[in-house]
PDB file of N, CA and C in Angstrom:
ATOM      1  N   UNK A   1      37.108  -8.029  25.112  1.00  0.00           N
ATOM      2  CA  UNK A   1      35.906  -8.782  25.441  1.00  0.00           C
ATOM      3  C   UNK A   1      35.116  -9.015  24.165  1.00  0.00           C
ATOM      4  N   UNK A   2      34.670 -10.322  23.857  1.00  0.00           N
ATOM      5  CA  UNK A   2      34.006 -10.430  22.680  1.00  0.00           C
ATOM      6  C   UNK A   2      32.286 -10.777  22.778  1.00  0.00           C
ATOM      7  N   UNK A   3      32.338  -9.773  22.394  1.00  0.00           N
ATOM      8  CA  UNK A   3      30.234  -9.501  21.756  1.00  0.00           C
ATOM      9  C   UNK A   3      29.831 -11.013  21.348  1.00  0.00           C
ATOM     10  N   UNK A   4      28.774 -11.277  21.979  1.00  0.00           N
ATOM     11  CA  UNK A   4      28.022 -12.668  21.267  1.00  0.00           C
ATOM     12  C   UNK A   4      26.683 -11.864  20.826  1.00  0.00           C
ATOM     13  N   UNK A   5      26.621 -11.884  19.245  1.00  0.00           N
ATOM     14  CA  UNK A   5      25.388 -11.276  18.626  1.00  0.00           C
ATOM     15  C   UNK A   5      24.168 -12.243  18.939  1.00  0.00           C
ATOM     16  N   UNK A   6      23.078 -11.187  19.092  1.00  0.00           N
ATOM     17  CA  UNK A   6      21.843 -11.193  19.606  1.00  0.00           C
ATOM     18  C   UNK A   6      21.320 -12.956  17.932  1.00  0.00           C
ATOM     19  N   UNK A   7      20.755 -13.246  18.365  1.00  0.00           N
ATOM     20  CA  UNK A   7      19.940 -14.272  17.286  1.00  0.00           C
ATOM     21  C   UNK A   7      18.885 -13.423  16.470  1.00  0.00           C
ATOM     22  N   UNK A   8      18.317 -13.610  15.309  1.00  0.00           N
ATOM     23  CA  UNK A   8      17.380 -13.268  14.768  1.00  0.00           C
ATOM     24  C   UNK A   8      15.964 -13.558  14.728  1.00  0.00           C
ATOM     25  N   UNK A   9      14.952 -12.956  14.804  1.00  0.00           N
ATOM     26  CA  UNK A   9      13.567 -13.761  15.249  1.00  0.00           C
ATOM     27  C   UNK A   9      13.464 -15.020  14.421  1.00  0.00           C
ATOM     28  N   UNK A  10      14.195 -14.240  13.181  1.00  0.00           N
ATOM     29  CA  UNK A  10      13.606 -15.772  11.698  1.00  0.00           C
ATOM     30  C   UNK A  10      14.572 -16.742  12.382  1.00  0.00           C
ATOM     31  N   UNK A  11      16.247 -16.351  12.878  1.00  0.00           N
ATOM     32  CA  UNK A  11      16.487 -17.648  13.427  1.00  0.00           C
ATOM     33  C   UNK A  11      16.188 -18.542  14.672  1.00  0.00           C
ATOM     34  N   UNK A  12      15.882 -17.798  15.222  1.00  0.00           N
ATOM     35  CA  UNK A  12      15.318 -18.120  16.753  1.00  0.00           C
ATOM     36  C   UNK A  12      13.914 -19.078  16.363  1.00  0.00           C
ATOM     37  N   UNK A  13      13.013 -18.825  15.283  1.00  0.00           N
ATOM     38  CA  UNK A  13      11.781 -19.621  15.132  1.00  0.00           C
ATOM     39  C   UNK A  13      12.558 -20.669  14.350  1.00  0.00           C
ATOM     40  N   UNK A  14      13.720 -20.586  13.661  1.00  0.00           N
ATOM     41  CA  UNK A  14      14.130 -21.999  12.884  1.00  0.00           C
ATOM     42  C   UNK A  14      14.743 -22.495  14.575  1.00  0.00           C
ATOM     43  N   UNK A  15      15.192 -22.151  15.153  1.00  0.00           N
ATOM     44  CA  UNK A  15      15.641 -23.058  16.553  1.00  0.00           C
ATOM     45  C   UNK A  15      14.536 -23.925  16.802  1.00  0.00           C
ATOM     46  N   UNK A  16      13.497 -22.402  17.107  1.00  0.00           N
ATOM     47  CA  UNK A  16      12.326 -23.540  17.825  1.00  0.00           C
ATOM     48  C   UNK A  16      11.375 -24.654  17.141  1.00  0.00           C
ATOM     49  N   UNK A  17      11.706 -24.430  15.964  1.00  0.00           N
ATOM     50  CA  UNK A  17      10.811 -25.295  14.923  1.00  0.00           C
ATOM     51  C   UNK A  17      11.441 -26.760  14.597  1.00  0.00           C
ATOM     52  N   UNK A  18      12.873 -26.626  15.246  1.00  0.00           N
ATOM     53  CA  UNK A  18      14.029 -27.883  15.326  1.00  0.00           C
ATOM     54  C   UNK A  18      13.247 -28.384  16.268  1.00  0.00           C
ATOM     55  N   UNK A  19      13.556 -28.243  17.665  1.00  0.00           N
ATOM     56  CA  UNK A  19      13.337 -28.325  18.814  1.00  0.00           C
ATOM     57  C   UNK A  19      11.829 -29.337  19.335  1.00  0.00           C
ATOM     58  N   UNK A  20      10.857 -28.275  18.462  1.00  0.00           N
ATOM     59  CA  UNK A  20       9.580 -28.563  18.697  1.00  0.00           C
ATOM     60  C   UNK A  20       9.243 -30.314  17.992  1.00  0.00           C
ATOM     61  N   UNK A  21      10.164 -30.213  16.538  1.00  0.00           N
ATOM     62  CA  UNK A  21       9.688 -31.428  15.484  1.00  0.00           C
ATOM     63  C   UNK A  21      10.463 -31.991  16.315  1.00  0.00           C
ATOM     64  N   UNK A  22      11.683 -32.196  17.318  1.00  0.00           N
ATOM     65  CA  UNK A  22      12.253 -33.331  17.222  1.00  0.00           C
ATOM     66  C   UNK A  22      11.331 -33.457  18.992  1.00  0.00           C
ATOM     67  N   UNK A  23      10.385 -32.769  19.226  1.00  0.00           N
ATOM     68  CA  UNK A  23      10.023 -33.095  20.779  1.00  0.00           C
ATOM     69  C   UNK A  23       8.035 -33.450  20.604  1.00  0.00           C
ATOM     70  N   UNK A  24       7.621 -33.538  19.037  1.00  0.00           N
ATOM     71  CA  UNK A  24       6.372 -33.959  19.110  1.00  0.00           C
ATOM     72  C   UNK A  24       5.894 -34.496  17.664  1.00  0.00           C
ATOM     73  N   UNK A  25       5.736 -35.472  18.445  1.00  0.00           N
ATOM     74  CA  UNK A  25       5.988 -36.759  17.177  1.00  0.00           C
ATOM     75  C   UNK A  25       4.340 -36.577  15.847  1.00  0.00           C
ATOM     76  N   UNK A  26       3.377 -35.809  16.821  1.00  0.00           N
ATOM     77  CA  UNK A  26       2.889 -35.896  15.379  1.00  0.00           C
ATOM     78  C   UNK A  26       2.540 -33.985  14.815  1.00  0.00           C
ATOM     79  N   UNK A  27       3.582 -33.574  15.346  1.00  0.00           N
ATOM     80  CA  UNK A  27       3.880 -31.983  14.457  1.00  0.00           C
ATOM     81  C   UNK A  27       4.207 -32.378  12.619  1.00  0.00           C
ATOM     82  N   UNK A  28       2.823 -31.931  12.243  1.00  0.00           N
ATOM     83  CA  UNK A  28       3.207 -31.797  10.563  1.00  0.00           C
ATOM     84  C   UNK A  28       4.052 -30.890   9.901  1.00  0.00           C
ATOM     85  N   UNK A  29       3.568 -29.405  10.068  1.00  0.00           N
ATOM     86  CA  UNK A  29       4.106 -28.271   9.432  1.00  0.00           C
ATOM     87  C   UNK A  29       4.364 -27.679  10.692  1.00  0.00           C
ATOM     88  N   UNK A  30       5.018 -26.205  10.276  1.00  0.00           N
ATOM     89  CA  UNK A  30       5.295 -25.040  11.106  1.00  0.00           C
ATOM     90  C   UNK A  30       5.534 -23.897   9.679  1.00  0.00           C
ATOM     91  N   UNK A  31       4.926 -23.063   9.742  1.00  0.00           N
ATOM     92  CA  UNK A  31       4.963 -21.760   9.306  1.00  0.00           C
ATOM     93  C   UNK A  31       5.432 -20.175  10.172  1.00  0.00           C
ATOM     94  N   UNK A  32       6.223 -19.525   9.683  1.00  0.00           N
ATOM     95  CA  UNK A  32       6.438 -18.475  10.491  1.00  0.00           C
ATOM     96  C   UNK A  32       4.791 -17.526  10.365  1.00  0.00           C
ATOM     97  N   UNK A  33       4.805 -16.572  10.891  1.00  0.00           N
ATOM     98  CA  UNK A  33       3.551 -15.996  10.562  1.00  0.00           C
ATOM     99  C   UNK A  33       4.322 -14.704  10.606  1.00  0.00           C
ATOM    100  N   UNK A  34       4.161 -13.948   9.574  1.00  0.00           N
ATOM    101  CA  UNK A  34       4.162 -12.138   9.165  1.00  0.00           C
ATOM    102  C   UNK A  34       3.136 -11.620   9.315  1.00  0.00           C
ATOM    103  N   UNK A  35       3.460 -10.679   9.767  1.00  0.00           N
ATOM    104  CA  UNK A  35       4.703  -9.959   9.329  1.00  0.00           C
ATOM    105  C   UNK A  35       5.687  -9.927  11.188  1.00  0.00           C
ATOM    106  N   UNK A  36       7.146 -10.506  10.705  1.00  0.00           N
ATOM    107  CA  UNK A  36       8.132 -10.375  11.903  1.00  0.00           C
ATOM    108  C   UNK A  36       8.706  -9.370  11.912  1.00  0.00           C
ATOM    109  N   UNK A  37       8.371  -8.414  13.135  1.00  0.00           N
ATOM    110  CA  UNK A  37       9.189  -7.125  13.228  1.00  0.00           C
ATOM    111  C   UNK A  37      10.326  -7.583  13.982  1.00  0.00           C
ATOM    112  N   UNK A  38      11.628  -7.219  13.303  1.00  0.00           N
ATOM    113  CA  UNK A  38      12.548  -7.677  13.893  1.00  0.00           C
ATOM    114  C   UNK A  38      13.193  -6.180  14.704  1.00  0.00           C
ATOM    115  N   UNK A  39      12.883  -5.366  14.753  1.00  0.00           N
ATOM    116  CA  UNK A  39      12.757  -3.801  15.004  1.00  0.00           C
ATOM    117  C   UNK A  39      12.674  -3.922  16.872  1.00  0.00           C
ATOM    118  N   UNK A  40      11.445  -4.631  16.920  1.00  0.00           N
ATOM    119  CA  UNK A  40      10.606  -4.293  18.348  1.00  0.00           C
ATOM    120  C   UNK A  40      11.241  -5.779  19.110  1.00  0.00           C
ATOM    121  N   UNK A  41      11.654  -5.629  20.074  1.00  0.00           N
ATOM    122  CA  UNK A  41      12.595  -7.066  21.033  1.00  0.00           C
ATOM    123  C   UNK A  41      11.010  -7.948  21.767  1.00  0.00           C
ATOM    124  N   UNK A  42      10.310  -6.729  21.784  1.00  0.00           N
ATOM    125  CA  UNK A  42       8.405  -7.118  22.334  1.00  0.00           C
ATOM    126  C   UNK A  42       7.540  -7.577  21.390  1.00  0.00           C
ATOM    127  N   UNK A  43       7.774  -7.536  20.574  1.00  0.00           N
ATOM    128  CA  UNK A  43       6.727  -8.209  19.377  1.00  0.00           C
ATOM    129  C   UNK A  43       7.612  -9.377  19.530  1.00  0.00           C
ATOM    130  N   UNK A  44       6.635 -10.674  19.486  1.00  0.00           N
ATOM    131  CA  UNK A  44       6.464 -11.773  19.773  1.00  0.00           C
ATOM    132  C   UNK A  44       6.806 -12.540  18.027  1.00  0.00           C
ATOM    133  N   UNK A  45       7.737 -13.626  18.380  1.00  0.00           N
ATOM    134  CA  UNK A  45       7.767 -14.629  16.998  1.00  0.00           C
ATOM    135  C   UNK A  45       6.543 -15.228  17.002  1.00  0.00           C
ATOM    136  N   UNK A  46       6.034 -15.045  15.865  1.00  0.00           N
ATOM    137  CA  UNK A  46       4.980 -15.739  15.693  1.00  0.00           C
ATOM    138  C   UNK A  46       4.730 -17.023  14.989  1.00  0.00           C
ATOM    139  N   UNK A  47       4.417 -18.081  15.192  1.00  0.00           N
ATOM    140  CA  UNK A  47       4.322 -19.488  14.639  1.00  0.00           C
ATOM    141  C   UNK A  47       3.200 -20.283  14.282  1.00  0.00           C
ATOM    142  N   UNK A  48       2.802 -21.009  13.520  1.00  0.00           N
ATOM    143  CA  UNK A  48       1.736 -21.642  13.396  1.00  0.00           C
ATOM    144  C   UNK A  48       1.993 -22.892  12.996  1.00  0.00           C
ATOM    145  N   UNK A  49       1.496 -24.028  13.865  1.00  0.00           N
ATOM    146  CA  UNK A  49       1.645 -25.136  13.848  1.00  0.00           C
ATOM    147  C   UNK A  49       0.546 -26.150  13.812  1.00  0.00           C
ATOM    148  N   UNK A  50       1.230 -27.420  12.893  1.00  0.00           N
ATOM    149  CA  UNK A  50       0.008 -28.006  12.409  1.00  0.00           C
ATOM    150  C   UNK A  50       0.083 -29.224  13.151  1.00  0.00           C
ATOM    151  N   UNK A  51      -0.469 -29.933  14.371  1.00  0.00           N
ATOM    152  CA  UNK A  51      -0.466 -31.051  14.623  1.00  0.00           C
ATOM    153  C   UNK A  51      -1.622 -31.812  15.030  1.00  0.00           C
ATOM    154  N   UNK A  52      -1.365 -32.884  14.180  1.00  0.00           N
ATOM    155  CA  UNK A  52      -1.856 -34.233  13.881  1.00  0.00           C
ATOM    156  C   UNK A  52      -2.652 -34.965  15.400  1.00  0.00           C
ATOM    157  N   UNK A  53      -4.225 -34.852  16.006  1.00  0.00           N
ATOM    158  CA  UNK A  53      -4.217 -34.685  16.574  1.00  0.00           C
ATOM    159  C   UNK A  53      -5.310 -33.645  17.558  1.00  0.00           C
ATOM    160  N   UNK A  54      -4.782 -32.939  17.406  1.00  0.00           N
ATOM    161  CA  UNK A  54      -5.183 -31.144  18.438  1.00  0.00           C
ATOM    162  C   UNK A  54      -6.561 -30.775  18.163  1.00  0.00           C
ATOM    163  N   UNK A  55      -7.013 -30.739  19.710  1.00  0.00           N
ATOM    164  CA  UNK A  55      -8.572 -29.861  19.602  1.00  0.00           C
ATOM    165  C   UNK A  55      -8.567 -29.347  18.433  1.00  0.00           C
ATOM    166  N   UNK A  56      -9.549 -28.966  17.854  1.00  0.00           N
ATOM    167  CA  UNK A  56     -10.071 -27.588  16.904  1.00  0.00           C
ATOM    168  C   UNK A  56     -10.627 -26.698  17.265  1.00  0.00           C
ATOM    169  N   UNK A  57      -9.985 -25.739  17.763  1.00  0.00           N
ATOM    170  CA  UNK A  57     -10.300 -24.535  18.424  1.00  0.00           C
ATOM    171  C   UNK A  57      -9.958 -22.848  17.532  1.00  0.00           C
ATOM    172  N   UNK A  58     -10.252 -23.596  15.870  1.00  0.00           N
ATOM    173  CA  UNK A  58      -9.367 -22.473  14.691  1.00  0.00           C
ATOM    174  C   UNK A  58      -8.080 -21.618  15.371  1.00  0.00           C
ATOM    175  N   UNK A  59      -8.350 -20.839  15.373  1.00  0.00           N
ATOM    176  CA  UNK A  59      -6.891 -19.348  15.584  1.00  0.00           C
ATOM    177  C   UNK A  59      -7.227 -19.189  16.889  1.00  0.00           C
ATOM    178  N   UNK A  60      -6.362 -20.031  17.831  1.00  0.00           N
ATOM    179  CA  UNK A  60      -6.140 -19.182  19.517  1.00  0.00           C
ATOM    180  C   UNK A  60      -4.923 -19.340  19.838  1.00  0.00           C
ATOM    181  N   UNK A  61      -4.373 -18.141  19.366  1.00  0.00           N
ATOM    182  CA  UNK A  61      -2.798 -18.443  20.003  1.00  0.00           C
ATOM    183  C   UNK A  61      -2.500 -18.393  21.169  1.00  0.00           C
ATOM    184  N   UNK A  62      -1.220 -19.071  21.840  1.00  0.00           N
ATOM    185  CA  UNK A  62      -1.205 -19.118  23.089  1.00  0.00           C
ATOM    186  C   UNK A  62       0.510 -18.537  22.827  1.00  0.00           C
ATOM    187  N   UNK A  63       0.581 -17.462  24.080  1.00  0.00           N
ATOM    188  CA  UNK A  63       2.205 -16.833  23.931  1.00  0.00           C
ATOM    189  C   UNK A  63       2.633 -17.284  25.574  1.00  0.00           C
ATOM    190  N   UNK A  64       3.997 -17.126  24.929  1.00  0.00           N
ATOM    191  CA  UNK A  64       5.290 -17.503  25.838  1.00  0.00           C
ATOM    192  C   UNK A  64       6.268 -16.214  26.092  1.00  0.00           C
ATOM    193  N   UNK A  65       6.474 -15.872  26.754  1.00  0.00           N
ATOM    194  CA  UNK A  65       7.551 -15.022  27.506  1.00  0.00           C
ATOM    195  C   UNK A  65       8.758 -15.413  26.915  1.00  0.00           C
ATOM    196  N   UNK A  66       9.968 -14.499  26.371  1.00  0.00           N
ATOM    197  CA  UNK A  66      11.145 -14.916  26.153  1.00  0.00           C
ATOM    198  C   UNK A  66      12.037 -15.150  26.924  1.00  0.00           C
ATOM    199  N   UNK A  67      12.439 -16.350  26.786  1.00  0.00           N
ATOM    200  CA  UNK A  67      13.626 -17.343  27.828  1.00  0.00           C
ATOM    201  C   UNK A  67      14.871 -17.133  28.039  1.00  0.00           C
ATOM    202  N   UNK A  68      15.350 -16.434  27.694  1.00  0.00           N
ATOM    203  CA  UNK A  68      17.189 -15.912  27.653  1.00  0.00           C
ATOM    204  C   UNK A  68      17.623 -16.933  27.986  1.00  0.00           C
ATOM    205  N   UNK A  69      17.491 -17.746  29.280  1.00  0.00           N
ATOM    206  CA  UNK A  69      18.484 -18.919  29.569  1.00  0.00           C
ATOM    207  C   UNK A  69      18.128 -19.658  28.744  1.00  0.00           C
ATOM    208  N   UNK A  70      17.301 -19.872  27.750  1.00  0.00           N
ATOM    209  CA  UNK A  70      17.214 -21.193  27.291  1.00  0.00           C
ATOM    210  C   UNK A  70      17.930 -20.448  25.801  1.00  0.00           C
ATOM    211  N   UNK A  71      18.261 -19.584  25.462  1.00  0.00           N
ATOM    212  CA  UNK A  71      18.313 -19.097  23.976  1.00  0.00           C
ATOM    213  C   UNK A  71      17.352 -18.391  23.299  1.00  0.00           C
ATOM    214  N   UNK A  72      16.526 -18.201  23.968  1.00  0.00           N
ATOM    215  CA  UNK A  72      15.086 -17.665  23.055  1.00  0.00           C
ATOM    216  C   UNK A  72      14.818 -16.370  23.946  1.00  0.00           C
ATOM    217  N   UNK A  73      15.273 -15.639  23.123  1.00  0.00           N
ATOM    218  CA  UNK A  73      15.260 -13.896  23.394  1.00  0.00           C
ATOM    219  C   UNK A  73      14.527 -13.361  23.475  1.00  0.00           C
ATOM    220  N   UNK A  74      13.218 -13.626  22.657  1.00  0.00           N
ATOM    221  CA  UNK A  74      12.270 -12.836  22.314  1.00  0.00           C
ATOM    222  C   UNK A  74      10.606 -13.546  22.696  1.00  0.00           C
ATOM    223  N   UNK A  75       9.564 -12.949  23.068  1.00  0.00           N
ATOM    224  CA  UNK A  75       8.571 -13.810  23.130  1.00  0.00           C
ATOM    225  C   UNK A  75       8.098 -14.785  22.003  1.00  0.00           C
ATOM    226  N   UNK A  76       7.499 -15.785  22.655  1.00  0.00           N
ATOM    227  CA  UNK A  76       6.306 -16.612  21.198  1.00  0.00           C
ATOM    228  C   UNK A  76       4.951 -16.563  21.511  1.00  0.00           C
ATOM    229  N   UNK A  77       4.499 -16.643  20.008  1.00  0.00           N
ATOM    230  CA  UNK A  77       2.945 -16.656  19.896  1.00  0.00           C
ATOM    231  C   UNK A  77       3.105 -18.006  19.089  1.00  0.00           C
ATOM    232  N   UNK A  78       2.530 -19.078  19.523  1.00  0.00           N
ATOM    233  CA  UNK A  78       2.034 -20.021  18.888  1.00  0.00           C
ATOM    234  C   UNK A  78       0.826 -20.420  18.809  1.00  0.00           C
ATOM    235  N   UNK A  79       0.331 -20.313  17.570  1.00  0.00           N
ATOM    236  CA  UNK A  79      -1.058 -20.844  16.836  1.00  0.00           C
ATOM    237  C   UNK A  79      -1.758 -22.385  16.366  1.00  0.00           C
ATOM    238  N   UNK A  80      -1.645 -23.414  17.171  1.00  0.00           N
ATOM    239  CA  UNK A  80      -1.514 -24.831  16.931  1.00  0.00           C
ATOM    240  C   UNK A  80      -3.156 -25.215  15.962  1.00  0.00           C
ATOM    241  N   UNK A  81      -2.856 -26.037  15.048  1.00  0.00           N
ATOM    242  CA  UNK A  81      -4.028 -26.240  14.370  1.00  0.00           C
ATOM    243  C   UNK A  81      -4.095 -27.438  14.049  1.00  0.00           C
ATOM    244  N   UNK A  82      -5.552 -27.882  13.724  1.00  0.00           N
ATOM    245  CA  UNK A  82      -5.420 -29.167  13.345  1.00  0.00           C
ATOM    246  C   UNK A  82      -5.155 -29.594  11.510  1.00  0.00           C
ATOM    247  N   UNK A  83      -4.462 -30.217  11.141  1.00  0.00           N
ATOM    248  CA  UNK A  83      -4.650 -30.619   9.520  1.00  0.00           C
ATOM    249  C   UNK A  83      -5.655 -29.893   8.969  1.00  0.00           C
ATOM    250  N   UNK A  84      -6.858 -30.395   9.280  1.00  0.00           N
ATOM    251  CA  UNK A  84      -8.255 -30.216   8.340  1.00  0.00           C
ATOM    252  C   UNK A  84      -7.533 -28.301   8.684  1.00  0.00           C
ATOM    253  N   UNK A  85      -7.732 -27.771  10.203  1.00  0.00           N
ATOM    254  CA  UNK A  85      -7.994 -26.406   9.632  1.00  0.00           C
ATOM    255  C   UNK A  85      -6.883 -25.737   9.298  1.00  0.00           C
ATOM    256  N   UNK A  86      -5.695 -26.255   9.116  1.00  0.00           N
ATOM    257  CA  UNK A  86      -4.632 -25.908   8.620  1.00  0.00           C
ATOM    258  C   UNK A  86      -4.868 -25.749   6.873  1.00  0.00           C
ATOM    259  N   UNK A  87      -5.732 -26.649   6.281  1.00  0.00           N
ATOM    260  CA  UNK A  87      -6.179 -26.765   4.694  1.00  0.00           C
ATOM    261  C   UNK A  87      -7.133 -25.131   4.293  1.00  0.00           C
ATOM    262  N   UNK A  88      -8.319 -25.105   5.977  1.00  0.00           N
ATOM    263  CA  UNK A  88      -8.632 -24.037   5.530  1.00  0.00           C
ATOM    264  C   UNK A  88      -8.212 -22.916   5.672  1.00  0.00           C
ATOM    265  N   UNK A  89      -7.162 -22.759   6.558  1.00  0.00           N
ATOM    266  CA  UNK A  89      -6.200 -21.587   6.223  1.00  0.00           C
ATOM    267  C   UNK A  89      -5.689 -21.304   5.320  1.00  0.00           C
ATOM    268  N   UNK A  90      -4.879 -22.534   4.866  1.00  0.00           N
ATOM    269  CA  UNK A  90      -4.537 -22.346   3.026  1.00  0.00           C
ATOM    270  C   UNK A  90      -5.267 -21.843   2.021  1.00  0.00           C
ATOM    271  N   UNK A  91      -6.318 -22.145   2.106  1.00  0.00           N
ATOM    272  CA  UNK A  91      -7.607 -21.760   1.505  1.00  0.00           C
ATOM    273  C   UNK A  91      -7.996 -20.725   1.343  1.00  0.00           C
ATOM    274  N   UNK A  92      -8.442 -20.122   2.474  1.00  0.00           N
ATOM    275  CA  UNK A  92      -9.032 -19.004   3.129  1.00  0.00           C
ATOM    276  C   UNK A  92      -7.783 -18.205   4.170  1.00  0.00           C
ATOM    277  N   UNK A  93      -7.057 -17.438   3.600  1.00  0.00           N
ATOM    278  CA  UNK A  93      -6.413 -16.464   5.076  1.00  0.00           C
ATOM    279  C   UNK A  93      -7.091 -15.814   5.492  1.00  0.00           C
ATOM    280  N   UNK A  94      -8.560 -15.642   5.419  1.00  0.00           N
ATOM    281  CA  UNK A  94      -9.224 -14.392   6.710  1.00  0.00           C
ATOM    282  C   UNK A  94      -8.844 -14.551   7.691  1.00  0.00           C
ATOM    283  N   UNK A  95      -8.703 -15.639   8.099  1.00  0.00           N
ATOM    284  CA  UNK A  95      -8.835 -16.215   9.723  1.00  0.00           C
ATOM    285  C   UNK A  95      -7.497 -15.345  10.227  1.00  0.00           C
ATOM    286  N   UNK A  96      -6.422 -15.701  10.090  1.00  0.00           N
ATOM    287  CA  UNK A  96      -5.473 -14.998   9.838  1.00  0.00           C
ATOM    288  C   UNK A  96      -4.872 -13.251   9.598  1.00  0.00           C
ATOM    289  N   UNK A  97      -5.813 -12.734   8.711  1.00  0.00           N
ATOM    290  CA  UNK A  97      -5.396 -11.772   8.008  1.00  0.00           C
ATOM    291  C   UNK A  97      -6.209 -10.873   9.264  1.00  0.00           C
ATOM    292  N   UNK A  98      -7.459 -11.154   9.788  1.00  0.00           N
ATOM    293  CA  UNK A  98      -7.954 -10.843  10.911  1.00  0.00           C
ATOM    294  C   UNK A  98      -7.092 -10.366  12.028  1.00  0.00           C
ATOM    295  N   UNK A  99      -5.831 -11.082  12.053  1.00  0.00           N
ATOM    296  CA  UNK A  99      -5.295 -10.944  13.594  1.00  0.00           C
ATOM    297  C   UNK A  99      -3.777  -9.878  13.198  1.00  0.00           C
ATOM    298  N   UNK A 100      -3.930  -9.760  11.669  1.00  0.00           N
ATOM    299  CA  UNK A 100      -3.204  -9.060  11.102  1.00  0.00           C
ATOM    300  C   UNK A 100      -1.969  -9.846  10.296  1.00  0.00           C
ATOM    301  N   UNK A 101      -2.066 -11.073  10.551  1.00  0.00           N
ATOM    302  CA  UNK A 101      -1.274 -11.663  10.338  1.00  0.00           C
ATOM    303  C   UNK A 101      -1.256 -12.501   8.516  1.00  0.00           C
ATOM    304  N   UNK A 102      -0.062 -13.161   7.962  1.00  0.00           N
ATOM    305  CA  UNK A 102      -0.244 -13.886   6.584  1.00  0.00           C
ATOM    306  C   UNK A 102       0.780 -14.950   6.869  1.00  0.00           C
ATOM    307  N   UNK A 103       0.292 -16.316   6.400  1.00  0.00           N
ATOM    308  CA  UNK A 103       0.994 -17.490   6.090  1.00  0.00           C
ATOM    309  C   UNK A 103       2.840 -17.151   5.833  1.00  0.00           C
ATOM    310  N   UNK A 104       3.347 -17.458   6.357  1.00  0.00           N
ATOM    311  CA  UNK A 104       5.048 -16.813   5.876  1.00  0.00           C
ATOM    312  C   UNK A 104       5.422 -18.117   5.681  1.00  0.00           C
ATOM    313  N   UNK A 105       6.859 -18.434   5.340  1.00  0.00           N
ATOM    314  CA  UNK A 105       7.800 -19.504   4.675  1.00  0.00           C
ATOM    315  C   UNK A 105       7.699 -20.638   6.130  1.00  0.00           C
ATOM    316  N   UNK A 106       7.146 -21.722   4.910  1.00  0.00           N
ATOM    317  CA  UNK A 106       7.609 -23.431   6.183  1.00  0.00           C
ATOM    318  C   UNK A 106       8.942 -23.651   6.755  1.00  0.00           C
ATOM    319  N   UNK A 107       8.993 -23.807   8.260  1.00  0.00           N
ATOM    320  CA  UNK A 107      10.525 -24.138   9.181  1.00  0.00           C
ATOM    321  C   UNK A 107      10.233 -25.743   8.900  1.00  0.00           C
ATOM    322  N   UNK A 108      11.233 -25.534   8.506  1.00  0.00           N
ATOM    323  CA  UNK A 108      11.412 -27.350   8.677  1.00  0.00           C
ATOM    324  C   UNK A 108      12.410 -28.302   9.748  1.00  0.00           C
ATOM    325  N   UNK A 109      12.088 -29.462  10.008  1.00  0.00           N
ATOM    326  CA  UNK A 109      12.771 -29.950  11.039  1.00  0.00           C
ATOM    327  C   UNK A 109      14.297 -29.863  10.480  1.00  0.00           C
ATOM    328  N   UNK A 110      15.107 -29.952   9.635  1.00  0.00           N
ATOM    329  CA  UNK A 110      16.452 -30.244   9.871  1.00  0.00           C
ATOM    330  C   UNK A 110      16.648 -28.969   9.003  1.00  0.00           C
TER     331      UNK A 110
END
């Protein structure tokens, strides 16, 4: 009988960061957010997304339950922002560093 290995959070957020750019036309960026414990199956991938667009409501993430049937193992936390406050995150990580969290490496669509 052959084992199908579990996905990785970092790859599981490059899935969803495919997924997401090719399903919303004005998604700018996506950043992972660290720190990803890949340790705990309950700690949530965390994401932050910049679209073109979106209330400004700074840092309110909204989480998702992990989907097994769909491929996505593990929960999400997604952080949607607009441009402008996506600049002042760059800027400024308090906002961020607050929730414990730091800017991690851009997913890109392809």
């Amino acid at each position: 009988m052959r084992s199908i290995a579990k996905k990785t959070k970092e790859e599981t957020a490059e899935t969803l960061a495919k997924i997401h750019y090719a399903n919303e036309p004005n998604l700018k960026h996506i950043h992972l957010l660290e720190p990803v414990n890949e340790e705990d199956p309950r700690d949530p991938i965390k994401l932050l997304e910049v679209v073109e667009g979106t209330l400004e409501r700074w840092i309110e993430p909204i989480a998702f339950p992990a989907d097994p049937a769909r491929g996505i193992e593990y929960p999400v936390l997604i952080v949607e922002v607009s441009p402008k406050e996506y600049l002042a995150i760059k800027n400024d990580t308090n906002g961020l560093e607050q929730h414990g969290w730091s800017l991690g490496k851009e997913l890109l669509a392809n």
